[in-house]
PDB file of N, CA and C in Angstrom:
ATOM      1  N   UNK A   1      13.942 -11.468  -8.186  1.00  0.00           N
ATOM      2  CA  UNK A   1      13.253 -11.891  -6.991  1.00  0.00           C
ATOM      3  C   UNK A   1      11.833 -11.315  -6.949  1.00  0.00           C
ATOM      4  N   UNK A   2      11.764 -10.129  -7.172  1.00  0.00           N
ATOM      5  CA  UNK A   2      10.123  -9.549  -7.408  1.00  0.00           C
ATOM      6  C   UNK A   2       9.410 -10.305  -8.010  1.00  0.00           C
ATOM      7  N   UNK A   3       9.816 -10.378  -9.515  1.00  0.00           N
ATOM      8  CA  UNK A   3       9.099 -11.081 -10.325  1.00  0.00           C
ATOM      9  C   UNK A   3       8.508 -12.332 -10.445  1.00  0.00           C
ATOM     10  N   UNK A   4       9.349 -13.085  -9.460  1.00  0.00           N
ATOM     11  CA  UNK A   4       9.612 -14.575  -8.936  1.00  0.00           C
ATOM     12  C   UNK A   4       8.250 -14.563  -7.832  1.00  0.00           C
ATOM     13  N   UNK A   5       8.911 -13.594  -7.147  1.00  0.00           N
ATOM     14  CA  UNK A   5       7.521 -13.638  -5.632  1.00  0.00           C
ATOM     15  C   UNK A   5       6.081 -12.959  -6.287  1.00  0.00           C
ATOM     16  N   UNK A   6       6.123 -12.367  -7.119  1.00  0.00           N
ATOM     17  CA  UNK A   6       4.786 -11.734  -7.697  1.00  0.00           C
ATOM     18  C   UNK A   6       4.072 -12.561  -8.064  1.00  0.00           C
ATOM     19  N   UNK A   7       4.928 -13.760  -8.701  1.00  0.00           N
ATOM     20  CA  UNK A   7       4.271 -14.772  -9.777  1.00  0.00           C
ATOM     21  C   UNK A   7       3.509 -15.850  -9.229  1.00  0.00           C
ATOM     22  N   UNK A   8       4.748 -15.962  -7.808  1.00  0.00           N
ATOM     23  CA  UNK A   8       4.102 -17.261  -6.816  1.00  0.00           C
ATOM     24  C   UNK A   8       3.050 -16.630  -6.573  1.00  0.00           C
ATOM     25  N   UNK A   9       2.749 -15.439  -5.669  1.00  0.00           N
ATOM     26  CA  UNK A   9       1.121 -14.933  -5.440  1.00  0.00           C
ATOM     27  C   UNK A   9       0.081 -15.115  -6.534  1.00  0.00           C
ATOM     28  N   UNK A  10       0.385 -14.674  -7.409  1.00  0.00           N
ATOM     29  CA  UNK A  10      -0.848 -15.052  -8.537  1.00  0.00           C
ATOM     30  C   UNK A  10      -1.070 -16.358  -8.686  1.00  0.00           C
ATOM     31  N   UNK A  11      -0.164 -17.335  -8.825  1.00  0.00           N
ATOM     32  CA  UNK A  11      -0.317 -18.541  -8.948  1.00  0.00           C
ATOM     33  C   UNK A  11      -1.158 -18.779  -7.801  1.00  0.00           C
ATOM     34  N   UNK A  12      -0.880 -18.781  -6.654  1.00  0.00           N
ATOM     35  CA  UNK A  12      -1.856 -18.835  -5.583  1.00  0.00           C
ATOM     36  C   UNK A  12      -3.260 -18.766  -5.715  1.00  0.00           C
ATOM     37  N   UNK A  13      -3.459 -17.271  -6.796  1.00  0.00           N
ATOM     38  CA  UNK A  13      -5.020 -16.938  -6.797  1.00  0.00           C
ATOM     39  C   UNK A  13      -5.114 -15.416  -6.619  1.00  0.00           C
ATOM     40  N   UNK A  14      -4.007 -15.221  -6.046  1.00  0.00           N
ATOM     41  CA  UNK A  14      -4.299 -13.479  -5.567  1.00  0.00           C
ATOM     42  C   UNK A  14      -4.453 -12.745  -7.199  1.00  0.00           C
ATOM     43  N   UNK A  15      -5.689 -12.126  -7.130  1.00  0.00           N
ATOM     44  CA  UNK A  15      -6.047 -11.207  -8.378  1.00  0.00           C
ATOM     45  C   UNK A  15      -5.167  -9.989  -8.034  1.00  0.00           C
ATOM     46  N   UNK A  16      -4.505  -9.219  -7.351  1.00  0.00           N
ATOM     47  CA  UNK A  16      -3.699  -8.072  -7.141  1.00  0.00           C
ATOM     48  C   UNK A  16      -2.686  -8.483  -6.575  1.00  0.00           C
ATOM     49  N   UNK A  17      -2.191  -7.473  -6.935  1.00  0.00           N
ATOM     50  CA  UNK A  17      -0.479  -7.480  -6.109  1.00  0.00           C
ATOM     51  C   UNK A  17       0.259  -5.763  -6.016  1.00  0.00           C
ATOM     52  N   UNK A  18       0.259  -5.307  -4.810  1.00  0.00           N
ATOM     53  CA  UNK A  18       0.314  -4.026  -4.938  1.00  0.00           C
ATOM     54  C   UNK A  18       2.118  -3.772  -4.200  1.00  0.00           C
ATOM     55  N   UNK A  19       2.675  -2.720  -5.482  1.00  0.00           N
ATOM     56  CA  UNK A  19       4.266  -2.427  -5.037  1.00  0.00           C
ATOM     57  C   UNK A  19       4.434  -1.051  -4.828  1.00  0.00           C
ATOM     58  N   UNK A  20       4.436  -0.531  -3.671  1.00  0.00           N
ATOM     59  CA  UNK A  20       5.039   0.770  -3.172  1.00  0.00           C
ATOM     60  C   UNK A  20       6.404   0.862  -3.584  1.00  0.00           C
ATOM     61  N   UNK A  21       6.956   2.039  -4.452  1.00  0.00           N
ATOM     62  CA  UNK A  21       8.356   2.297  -5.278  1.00  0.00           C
ATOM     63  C   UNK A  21       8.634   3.613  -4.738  1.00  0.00           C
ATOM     64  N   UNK A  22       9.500   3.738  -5.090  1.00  0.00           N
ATOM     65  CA  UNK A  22      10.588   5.106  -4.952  1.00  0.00           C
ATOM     66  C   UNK A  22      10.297   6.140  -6.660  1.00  0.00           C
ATOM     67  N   UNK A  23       9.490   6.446  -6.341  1.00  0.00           N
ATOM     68  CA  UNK A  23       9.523   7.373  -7.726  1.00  0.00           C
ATOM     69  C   UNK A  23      10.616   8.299  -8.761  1.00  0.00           C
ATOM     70  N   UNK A  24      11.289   8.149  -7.155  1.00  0.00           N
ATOM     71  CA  UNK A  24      12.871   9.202  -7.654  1.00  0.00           C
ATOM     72  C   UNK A  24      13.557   8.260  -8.425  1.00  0.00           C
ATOM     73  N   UNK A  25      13.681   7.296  -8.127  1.00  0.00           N
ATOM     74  CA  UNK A  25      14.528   6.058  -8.955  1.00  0.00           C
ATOM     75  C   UNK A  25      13.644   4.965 -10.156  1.00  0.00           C
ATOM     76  N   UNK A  26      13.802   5.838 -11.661  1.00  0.00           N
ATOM     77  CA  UNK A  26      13.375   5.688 -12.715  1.00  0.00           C
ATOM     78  C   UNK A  26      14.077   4.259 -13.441  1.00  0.00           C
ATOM     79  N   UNK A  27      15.121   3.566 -12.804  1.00  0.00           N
ATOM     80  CA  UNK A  27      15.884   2.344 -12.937  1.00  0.00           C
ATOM     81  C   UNK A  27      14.845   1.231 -12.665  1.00  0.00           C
ATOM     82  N   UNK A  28      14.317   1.153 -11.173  1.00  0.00           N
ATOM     83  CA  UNK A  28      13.696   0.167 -10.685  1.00  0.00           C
ATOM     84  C   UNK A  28      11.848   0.365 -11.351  1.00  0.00           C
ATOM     85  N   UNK A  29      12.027   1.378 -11.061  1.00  0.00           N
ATOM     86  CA  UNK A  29      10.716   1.831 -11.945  1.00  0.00           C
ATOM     87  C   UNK A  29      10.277   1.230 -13.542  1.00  0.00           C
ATOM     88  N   UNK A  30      11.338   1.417 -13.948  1.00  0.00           N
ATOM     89  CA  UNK A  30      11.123   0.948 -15.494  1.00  0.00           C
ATOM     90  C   UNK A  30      11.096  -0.902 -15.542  1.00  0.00           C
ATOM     91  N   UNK A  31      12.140  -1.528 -14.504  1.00  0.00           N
ATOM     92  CA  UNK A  31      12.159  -2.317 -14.441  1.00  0.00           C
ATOM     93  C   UNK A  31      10.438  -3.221 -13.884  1.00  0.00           C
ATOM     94  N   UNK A  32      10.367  -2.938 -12.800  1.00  0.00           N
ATOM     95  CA  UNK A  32       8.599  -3.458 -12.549  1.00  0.00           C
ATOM     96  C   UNK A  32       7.860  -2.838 -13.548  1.00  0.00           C
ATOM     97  N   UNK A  33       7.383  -1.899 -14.353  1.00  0.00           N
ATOM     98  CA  UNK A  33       6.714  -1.941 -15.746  1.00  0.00           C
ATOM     99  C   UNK A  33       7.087  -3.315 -16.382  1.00  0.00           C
ATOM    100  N   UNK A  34       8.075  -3.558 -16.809  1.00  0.00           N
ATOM    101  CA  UNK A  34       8.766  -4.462 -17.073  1.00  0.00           C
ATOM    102  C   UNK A  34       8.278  -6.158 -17.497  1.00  0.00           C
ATOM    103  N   UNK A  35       7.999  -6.270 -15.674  1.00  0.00           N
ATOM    104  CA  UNK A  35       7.707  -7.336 -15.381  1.00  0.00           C
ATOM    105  C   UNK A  35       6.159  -7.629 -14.938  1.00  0.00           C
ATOM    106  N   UNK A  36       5.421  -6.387 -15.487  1.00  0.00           N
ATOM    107  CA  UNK A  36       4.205  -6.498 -15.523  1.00  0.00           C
ATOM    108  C   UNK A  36       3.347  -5.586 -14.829  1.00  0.00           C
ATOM    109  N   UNK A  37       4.342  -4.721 -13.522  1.00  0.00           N
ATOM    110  CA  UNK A  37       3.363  -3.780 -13.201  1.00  0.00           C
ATOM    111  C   UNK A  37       3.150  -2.708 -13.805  1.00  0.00           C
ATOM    112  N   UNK A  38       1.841  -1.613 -13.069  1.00  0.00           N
ATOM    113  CA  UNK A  38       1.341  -0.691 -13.513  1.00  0.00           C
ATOM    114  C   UNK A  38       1.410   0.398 -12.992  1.00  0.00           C
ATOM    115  N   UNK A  39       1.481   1.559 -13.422  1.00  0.00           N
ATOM    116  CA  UNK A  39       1.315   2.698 -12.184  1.00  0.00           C
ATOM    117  C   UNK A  39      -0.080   2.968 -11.700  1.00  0.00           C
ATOM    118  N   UNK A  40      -0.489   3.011 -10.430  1.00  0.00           N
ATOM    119  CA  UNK A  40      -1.833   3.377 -10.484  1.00  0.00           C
ATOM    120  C   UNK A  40      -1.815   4.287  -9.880  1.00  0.00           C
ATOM    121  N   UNK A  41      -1.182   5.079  -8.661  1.00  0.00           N
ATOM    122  CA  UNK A  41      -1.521   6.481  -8.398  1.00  0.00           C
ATOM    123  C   UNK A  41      -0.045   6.628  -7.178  1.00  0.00           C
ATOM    124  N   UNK A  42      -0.054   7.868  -7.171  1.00  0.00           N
ATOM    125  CA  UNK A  42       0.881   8.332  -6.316  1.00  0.00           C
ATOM    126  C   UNK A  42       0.927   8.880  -4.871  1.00  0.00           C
ATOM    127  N   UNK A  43       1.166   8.181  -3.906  1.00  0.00           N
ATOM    128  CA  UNK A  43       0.649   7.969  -2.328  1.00  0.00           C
ATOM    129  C   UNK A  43       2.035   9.037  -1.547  1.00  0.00           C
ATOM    130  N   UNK A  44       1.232  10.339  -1.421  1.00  0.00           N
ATOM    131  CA  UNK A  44       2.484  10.936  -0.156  1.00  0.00           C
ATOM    132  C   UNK A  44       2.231  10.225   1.439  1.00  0.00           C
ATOM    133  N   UNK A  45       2.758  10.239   2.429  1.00  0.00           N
ATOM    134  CA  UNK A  45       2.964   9.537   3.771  1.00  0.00           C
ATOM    135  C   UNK A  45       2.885  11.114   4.653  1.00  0.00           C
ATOM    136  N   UNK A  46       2.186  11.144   5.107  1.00  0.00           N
ATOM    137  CA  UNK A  46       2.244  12.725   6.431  1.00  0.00           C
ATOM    138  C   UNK A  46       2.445  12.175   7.586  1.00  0.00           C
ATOM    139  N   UNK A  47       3.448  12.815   8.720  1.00  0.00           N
ATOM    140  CA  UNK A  47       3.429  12.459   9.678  1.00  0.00           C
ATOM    141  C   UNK A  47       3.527  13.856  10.456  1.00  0.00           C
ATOM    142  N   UNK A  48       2.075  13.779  11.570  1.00  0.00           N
ATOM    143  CA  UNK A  48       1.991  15.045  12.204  1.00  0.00           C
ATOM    144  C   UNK A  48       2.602  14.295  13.679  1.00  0.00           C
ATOM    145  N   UNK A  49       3.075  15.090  13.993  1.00  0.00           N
ATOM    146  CA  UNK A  49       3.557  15.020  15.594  1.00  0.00           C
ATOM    147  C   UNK A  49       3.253  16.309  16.353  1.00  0.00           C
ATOM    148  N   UNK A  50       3.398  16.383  17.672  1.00  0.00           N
ATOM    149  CA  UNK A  50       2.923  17.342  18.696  1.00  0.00           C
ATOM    150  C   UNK A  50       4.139  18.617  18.564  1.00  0.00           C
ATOM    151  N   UNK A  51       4.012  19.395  18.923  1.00  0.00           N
ATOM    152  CA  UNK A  51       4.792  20.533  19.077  1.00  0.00           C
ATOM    153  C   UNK A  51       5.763  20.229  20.702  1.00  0.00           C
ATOM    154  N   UNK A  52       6.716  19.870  21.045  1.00  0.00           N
ATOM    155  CA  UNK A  52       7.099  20.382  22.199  1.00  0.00           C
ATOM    156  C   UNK A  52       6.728  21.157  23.340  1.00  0.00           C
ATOM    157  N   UNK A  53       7.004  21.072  24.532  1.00  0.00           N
ATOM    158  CA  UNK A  53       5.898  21.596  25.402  1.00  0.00           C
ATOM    159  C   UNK A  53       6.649  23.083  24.918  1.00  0.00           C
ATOM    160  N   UNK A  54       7.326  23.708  25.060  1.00  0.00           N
ATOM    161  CA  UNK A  54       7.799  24.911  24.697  1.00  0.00           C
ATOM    162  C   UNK A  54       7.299  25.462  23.457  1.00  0.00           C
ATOM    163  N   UNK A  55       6.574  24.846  22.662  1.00  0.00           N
ATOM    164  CA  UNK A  55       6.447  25.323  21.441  1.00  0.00           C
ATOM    165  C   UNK A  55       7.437  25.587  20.419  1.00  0.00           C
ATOM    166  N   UNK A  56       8.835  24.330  20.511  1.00  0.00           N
ATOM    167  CA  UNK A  56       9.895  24.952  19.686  1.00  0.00           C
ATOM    168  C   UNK A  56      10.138  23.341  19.440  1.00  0.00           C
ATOM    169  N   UNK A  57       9.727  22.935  17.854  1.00  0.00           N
ATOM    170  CA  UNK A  57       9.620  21.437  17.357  1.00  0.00           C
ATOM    171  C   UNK A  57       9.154  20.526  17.833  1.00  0.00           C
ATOM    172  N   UNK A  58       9.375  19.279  17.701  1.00  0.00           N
ATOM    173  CA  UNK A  58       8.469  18.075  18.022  1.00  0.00           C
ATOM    174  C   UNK A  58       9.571  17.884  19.178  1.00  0.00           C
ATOM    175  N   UNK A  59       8.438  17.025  20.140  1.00  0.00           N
ATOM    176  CA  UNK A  59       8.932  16.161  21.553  1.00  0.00           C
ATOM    177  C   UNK A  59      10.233  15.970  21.164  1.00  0.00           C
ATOM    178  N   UNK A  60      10.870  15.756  22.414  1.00  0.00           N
ATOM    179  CA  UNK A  60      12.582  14.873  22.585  1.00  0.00           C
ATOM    180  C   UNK A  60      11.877  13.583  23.232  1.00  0.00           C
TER     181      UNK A  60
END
C-alpha cells in the first residue's frame, strides 16, 4: 500500500514524498529503503507542558 500511494503522488508530479518511521522497527525500515526511500535525518518530537499549580507534574 505505501508503495502503491507513493507512486500515485509522483505520478501526479509531486518531486518529494516524505515518511516519518519508527526507527526502533528495522523490519519496516528496511522495507521503505526497499521501495525507494531514503533516510534523510532523524526528527525527536518535545512536548513541554506547564508544571501544576502545586509544582508537582503537569496539569490534571
Amino acid at each position: 500500500m505505501t508503495a502503491a500511494t507513493s507512486q500515485a503522488e509522483l505520478d501526479k508530479g509531486r518531486r518529494f514524498i516524505f515518511l516519518f518511521t519508527d526507527l526502533s522497527n528495522p523490519t519496516s525500515n528496511k522495507i521503505y529503503q526497499q521501495i525507494g526511500y531514503q533516510p534523510v535525518i532523524d526528527v525527536d518530537q518535545l512536548i513541554f507542558v506547564e508544571p501544576a499549580a502545586d509544582g508537582e507534574g503537569p496539569p490534571a
